[in-house]
Each structure stands twice: as C-alpha cells, then as structure tokens.
ModelCIF file with pLDDT and N, C-alpha, C, O atoms, coordinates in Angstrom:
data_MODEL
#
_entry.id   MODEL 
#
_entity.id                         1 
_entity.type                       polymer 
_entity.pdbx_number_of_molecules   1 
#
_entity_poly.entity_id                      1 
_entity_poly.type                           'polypeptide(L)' 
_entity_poly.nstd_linkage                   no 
_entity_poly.nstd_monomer                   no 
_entity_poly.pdbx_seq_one_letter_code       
;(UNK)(UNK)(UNK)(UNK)(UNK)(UNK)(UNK)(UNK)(UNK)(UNK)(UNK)(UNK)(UNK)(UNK)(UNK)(UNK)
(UNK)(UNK)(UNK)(UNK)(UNK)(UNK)(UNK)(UNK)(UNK)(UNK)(UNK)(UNK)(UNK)(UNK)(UNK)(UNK)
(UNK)(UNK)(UNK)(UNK)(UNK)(UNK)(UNK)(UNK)(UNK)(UNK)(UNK)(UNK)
;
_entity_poly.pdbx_seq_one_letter_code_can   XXXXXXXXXXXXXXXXXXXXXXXXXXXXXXXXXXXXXXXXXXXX 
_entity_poly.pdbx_strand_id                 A 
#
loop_
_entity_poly_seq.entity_id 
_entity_poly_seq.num 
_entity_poly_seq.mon_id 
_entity_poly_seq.hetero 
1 1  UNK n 
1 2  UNK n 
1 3  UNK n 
1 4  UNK n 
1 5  UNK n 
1 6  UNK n 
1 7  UNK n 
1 8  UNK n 
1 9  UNK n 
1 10 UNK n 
1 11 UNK n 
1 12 UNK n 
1 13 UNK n 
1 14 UNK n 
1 15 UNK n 
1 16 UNK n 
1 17 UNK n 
1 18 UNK n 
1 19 UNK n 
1 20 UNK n 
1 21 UNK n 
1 22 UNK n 
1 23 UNK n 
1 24 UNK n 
1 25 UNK n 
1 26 UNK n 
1 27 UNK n 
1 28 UNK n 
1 29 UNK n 
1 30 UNK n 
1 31 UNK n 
1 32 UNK n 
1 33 UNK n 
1 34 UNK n 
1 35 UNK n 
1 36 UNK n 
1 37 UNK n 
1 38 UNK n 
1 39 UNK n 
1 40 UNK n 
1 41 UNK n 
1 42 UNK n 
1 43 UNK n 
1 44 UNK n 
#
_struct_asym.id          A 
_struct_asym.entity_id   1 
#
loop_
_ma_qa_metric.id 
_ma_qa_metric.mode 
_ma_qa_metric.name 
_ma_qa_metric.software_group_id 
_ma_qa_metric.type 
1 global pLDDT . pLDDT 
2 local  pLDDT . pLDDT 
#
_ma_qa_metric_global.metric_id      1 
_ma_qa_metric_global.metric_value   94.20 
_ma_qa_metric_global.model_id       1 
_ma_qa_metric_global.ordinal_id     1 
#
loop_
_ma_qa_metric_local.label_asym_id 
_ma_qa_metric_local.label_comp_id 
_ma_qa_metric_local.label_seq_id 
_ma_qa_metric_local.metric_id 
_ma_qa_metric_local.metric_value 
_ma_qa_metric_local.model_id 
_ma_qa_metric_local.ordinal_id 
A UNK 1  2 97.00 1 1  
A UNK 2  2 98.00 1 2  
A UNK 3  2 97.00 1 3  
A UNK 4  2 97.00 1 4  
A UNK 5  2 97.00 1 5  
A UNK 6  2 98.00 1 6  
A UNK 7  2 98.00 1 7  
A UNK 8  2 98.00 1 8  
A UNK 9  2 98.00 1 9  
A UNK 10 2 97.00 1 10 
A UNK 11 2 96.00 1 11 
A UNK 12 2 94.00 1 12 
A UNK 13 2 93.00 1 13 
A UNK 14 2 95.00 1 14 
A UNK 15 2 95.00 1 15 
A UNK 16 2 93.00 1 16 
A UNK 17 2 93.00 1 17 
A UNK 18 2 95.00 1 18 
A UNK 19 2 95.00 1 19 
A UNK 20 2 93.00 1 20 
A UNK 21 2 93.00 1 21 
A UNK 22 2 94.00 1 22 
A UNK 23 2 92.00 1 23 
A UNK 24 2 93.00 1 24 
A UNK 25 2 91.00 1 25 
A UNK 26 2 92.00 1 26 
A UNK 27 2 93.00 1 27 
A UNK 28 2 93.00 1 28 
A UNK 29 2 94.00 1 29 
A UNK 30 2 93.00 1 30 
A UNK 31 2 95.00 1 31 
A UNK 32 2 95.00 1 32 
A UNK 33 2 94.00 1 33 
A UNK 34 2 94.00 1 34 
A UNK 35 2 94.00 1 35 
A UNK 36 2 95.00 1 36 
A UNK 37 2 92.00 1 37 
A UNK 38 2 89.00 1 38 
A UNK 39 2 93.00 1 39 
A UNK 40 2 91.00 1 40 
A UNK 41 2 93.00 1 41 
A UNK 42 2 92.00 1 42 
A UNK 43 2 90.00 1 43 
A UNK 44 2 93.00 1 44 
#
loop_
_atom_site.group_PDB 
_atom_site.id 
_atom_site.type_symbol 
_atom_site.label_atom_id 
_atom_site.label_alt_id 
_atom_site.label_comp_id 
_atom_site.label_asym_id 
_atom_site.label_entity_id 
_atom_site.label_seq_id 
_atom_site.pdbx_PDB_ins_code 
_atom_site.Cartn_x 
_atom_site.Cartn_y 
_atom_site.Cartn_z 
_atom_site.occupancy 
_atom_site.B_iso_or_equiv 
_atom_site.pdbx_formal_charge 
_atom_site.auth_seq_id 
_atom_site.auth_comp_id 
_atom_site.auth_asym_id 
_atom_site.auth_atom_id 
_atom_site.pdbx_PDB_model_num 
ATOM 1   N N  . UNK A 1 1  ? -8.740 1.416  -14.800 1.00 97.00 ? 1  UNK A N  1 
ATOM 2   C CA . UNK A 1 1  ? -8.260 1.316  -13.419 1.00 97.00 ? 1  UNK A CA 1 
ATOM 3   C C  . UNK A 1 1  ? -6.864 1.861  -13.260 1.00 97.00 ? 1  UNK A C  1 
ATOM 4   O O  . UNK A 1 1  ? -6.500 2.741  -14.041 1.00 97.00 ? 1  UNK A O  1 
ATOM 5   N N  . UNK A 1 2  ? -6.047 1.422  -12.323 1.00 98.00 ? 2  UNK A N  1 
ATOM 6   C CA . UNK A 1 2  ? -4.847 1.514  -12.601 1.00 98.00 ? 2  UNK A CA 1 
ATOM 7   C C  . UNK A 1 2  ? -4.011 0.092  -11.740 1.00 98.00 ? 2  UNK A C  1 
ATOM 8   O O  . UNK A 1 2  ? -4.416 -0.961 -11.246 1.00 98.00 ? 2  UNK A O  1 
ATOM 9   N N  . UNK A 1 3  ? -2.489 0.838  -11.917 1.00 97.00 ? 3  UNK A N  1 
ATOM 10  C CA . UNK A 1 3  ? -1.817 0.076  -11.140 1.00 97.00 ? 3  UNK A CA 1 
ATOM 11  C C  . UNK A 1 3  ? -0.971 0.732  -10.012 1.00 97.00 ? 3  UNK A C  1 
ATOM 12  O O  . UNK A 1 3  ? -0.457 1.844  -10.132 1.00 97.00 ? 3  UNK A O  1 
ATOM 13  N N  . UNK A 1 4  ? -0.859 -0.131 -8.794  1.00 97.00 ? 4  UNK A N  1 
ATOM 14  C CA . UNK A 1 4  ? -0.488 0.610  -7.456  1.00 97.00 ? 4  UNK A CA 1 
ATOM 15  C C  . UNK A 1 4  ? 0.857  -0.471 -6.849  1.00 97.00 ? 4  UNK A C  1 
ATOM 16  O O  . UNK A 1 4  ? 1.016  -1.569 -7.383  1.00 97.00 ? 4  UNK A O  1 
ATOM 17  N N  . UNK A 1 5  ? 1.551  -0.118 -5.965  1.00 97.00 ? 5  UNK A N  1 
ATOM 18  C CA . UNK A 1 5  ? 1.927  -0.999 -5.027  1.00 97.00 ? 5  UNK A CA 1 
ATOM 19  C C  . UNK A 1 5  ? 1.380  -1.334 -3.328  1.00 97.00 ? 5  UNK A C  1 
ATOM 20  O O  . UNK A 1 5  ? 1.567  -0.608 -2.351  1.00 97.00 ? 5  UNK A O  1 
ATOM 21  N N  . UNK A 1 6  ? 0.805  -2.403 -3.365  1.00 98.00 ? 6  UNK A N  1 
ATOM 22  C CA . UNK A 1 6  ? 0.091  -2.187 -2.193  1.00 98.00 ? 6  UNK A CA 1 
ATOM 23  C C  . UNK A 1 6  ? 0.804  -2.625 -1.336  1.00 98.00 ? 6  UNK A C  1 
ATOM 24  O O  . UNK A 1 6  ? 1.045  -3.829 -1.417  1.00 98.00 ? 6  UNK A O  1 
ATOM 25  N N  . UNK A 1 7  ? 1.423  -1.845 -0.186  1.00 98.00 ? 7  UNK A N  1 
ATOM 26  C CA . UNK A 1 7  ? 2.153  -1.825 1.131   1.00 98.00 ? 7  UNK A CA 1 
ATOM 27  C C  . UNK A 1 7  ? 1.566  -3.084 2.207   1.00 98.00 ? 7  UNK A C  1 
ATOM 28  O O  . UNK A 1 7  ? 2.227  -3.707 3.037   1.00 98.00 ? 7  UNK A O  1 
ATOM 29  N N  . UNK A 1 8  ? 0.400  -3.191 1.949   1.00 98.00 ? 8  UNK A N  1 
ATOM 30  C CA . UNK A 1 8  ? -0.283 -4.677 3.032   1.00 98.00 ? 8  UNK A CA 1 
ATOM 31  C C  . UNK A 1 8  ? 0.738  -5.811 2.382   1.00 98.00 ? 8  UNK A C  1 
ATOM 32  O O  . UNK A 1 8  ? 1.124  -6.772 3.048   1.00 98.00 ? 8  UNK A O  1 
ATOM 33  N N  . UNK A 1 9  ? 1.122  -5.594 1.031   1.00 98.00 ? 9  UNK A N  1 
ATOM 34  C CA . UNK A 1 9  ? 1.724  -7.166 1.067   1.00 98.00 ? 9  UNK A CA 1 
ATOM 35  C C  . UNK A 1 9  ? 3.230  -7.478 1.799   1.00 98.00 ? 9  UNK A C  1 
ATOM 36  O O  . UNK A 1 9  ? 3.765  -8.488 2.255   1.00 98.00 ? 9  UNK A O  1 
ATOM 37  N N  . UNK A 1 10 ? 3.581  -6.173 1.672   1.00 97.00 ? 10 UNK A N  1 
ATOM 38  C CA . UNK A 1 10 ? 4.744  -5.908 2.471   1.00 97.00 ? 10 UNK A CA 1 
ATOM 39  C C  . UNK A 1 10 ? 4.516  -5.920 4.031   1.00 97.00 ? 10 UNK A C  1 
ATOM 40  O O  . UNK A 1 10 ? 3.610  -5.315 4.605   1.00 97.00 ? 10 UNK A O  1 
ATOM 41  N N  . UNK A 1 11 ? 5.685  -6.872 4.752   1.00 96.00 ? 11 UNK A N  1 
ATOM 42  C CA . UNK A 1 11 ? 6.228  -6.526 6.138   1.00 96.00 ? 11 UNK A CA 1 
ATOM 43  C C  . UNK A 1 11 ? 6.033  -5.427 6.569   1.00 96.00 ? 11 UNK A C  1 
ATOM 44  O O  . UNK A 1 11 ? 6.060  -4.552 5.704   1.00 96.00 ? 11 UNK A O  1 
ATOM 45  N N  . UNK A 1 12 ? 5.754  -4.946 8.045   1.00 94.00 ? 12 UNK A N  1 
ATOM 46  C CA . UNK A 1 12 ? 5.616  -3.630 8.589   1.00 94.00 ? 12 UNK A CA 1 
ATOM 47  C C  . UNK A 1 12 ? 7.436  -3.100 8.112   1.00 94.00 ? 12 UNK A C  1 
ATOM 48  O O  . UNK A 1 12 ? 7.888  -2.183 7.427   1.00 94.00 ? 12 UNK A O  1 
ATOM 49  N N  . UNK A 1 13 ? 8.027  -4.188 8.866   1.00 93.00 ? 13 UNK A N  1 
ATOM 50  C CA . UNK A 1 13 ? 9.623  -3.421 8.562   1.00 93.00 ? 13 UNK A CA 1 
ATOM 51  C C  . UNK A 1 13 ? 9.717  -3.128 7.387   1.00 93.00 ? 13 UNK A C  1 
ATOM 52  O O  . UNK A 1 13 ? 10.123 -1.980 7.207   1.00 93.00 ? 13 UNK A O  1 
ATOM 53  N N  . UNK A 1 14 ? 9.405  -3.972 6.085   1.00 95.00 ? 14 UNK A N  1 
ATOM 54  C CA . UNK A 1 14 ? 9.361  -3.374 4.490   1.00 95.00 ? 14 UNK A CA 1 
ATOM 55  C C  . UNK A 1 14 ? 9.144  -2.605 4.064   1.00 95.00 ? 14 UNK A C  1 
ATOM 56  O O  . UNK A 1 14 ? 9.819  -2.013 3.221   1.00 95.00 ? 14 UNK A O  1 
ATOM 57  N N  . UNK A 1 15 ? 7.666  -2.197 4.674   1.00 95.00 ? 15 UNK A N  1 
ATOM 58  C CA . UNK A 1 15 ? 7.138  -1.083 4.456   1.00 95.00 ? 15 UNK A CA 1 
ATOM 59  C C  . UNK A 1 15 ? 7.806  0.566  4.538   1.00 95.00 ? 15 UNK A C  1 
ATOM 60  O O  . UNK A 1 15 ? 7.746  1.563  3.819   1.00 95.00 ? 15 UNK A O  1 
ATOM 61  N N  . UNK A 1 16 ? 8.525  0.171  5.977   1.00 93.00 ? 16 UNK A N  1 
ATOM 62  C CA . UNK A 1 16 ? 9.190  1.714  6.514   1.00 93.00 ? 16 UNK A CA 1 
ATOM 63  C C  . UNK A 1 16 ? 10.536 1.379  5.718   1.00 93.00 ? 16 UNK A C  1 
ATOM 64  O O  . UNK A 1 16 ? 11.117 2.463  5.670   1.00 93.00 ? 16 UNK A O  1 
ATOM 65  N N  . UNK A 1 17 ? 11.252 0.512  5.128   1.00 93.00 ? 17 UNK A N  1 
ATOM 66  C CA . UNK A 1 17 ? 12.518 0.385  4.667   1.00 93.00 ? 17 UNK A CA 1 
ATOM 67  C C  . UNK A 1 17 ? 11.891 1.132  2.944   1.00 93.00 ? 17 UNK A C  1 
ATOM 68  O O  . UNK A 1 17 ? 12.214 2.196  2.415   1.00 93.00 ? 17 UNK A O  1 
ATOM 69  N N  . UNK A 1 18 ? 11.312 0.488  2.656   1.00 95.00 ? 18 UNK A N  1 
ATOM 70  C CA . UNK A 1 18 ? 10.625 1.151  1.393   1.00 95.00 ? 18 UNK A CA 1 
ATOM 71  C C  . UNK A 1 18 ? 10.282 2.795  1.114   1.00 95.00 ? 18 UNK A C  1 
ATOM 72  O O  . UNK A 1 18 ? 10.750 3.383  0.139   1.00 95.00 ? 18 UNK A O  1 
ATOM 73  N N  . UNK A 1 19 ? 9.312  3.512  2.207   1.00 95.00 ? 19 UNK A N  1 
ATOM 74  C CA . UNK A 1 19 ? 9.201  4.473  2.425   1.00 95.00 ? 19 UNK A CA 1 
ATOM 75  C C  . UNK A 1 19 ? 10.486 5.284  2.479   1.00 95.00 ? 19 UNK A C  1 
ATOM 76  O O  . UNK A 1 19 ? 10.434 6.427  2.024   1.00 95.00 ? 19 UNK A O  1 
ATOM 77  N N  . UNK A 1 20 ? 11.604 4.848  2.966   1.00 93.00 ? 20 UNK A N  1 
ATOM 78  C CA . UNK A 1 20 ? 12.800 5.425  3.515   1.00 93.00 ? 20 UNK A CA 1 
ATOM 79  C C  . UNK A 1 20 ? 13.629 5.547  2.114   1.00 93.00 ? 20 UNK A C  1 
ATOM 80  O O  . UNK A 1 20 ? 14.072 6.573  1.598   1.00 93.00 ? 20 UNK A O  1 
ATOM 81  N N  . UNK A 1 21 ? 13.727 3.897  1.545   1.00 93.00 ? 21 UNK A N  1 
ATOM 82  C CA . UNK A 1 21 ? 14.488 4.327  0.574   1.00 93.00 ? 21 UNK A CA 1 
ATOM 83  C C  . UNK A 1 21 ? 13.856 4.908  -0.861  1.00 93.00 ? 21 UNK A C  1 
ATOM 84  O O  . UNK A 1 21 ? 14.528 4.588  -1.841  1.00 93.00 ? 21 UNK A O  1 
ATOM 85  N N  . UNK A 1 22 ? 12.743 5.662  -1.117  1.00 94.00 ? 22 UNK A N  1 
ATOM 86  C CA . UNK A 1 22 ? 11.889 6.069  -2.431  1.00 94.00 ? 22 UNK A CA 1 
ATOM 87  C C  . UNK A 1 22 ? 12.376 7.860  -1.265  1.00 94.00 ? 22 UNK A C  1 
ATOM 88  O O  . UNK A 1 22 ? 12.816 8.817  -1.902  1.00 94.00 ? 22 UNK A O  1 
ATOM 89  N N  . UNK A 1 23 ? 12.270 7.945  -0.304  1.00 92.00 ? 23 UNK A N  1 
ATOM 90  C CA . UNK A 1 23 ? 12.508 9.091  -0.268  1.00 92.00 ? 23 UNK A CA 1 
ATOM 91  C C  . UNK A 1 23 ? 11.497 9.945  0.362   1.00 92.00 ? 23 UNK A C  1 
ATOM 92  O O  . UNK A 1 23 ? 11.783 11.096 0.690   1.00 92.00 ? 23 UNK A O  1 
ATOM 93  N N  . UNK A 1 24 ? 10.177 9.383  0.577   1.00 93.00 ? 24 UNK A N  1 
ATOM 94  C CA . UNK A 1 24 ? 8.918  9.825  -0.032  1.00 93.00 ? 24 UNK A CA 1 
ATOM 95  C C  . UNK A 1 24 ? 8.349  11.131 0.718   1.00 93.00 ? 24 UNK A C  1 
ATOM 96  O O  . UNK A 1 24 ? 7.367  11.735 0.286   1.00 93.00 ? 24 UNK A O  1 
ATOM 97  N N  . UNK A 1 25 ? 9.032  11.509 1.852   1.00 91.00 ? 25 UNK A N  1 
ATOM 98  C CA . UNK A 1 25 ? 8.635  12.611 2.480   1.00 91.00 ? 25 UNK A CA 1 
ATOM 99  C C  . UNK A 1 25 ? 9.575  14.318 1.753   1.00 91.00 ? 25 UNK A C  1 
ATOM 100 O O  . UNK A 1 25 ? 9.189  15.454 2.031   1.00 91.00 ? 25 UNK A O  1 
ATOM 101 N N  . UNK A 1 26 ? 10.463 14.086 1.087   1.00 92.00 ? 26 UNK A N  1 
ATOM 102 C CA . UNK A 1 26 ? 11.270 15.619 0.134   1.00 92.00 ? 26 UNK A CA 1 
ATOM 103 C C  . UNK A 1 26 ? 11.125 15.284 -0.890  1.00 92.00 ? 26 UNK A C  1 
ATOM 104 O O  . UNK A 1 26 ? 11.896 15.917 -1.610  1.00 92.00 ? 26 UNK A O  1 
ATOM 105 N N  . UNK A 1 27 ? 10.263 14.274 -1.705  1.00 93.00 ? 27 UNK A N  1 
ATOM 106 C CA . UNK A 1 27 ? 9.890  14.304 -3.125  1.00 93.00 ? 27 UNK A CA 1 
ATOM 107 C C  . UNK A 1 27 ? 8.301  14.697 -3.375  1.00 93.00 ? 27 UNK A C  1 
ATOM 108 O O  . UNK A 1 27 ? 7.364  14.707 -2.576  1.00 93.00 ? 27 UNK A O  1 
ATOM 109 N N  . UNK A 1 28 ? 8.345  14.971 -4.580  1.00 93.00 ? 28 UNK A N  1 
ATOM 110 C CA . UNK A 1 28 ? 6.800  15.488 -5.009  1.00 93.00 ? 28 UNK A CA 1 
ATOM 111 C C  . UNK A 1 28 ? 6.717  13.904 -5.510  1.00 93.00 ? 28 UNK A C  1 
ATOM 112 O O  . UNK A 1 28 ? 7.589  13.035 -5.499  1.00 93.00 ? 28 UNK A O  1 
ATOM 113 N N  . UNK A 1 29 ? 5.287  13.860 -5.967  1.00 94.00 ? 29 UNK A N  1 
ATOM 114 C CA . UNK A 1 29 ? 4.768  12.653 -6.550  1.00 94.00 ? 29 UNK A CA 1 
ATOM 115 C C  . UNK A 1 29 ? 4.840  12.567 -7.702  1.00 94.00 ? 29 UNK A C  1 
ATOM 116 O O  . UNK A 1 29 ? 3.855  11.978 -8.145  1.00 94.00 ? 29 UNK A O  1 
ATOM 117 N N  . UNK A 1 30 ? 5.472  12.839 -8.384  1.00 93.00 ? 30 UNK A N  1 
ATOM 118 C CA . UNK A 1 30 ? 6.203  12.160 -9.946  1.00 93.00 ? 30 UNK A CA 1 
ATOM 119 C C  . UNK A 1 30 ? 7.057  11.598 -9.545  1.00 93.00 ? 30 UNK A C  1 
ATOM 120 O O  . UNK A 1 30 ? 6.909  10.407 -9.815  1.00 93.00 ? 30 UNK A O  1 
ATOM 121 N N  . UNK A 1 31 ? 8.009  11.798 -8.969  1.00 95.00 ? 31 UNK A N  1 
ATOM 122 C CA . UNK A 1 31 ? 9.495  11.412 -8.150  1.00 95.00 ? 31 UNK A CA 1 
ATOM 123 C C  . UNK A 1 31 ? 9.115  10.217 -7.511  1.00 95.00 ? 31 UNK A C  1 
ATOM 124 O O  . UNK A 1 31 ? 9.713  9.163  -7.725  1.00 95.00 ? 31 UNK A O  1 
ATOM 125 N N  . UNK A 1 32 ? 8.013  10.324 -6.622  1.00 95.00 ? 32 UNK A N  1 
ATOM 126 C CA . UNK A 1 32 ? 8.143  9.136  -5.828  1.00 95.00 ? 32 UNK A CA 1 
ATOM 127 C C  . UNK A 1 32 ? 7.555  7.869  -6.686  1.00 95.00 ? 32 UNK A C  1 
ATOM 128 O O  . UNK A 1 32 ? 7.538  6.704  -6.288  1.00 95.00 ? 32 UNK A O  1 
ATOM 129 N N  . UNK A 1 33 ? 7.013  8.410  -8.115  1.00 94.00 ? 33 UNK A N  1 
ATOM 130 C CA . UNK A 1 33 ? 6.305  7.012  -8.497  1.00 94.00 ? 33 UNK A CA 1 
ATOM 131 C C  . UNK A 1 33 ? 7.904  6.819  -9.342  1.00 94.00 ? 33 UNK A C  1 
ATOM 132 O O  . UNK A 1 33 ? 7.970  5.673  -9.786  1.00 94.00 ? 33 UNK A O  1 
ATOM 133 N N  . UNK A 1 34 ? 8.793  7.396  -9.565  1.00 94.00 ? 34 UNK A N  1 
ATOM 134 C CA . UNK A 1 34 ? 9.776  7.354  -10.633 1.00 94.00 ? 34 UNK A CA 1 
ATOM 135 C C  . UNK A 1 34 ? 10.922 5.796  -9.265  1.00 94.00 ? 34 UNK A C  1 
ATOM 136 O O  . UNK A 1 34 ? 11.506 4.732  -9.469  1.00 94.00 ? 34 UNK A O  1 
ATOM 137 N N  . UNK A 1 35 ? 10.593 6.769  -7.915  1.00 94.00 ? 35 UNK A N  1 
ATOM 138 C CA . UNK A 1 35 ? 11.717 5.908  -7.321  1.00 94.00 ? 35 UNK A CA 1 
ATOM 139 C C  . UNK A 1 35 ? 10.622 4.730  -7.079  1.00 94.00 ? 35 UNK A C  1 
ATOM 140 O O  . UNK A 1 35 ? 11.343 3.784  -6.761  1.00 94.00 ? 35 UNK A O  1 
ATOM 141 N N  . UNK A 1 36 ? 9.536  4.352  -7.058  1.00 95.00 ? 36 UNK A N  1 
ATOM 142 C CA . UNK A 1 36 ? 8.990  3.064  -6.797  1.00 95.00 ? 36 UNK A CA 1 
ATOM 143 C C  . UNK A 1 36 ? 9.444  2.444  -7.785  1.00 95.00 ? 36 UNK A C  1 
ATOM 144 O O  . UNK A 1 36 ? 10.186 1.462  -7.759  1.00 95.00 ? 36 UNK A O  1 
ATOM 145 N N  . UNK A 1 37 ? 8.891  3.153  -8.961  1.00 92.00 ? 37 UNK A N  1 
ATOM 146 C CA . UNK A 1 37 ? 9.158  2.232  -10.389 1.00 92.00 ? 37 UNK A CA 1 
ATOM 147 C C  . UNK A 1 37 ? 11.024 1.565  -10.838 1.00 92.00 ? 37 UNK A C  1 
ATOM 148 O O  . UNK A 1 37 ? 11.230 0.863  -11.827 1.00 92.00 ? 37 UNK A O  1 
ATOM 149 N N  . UNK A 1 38 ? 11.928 1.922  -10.038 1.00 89.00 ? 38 UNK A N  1 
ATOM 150 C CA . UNK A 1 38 ? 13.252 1.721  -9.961  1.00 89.00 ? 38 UNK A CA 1 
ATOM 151 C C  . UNK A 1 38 ? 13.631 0.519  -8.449  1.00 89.00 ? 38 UNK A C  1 
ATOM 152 O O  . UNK A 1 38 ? 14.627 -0.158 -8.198  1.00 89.00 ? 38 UNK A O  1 
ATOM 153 N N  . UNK A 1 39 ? 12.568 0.668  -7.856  1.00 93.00 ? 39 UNK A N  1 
ATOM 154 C CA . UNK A 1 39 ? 12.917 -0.259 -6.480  1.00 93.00 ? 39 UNK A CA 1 
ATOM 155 C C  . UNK A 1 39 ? 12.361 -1.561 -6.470  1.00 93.00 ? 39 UNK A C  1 
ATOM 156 O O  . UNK A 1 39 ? 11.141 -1.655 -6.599  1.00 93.00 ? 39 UNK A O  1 
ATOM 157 N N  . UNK A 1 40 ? 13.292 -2.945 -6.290  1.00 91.00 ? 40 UNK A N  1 
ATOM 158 C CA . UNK A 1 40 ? 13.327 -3.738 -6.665  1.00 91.00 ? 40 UNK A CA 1 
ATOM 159 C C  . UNK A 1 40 ? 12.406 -4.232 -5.620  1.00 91.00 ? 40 UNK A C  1 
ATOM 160 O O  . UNK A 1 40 ? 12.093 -5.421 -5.553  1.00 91.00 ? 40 UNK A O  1 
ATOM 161 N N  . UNK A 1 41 ? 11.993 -3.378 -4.848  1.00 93.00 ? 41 UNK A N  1 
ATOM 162 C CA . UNK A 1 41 ? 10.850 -3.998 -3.982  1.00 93.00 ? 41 UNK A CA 1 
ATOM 163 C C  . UNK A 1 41 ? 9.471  -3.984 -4.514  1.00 93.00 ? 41 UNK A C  1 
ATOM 164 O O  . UNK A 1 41 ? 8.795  -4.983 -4.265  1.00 93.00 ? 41 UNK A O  1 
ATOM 165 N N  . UNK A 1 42 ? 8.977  -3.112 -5.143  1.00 92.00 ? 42 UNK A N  1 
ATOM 166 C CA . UNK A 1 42 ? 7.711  -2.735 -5.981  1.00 92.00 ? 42 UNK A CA 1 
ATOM 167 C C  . UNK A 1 42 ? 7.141  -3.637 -6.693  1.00 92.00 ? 42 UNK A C  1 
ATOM 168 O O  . UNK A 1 42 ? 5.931  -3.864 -6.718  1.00 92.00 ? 42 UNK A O  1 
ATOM 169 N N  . UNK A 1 43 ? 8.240  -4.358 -7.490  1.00 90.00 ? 43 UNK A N  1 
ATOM 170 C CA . UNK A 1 43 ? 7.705  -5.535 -8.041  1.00 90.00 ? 43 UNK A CA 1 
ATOM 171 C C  . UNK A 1 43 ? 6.784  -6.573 -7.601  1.00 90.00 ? 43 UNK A C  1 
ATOM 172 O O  . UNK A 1 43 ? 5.744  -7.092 -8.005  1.00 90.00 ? 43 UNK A O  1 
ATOM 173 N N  . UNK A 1 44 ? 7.601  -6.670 -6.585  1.00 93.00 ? 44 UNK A N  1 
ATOM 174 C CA . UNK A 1 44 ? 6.652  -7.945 -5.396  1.00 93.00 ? 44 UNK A CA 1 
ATOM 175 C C  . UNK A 1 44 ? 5.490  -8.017 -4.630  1.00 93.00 ? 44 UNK A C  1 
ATOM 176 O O  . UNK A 1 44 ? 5.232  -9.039 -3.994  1.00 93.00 ? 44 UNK A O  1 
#
C-alpha cells in the first residue's frame, strides 16, 4: 500500500494553510512530498 496525508482530517482553513505553506502549486512532486514530510502538520 502506501502512506498519504489525508486532507479530510484537516480543517478546510488547514487544508489551504497547508497547501500554501508545502508550496504545492511551483514545486514538482518530489518537492512537495519532501515539504509535507518537514511540516509539522502532516503528522496529524
């Protein structure tokens, strides 16, 4: 399988604060799993 962060557990506002701070619209997707894996929100 794998492992993901699923955004439903997060707040709508979390969600877009999250999105905002990983960057996720001028990074490729190595990057963005590099800034999830660094954001202390991901965990949760």
């Amino acid at each position: 399988g794998w492992y993901g962060a699923n955004l439903h557990y997060l707040s709508p506002k979390l969600r877009s604060e999250l999105l905002l701070d990983i960057g996720y619209y001028e990074k490729g997707f190595i990057k963005i799993r590099a800034e999830l894996e660094n954001n202390p929100i991901t965990s949760a």
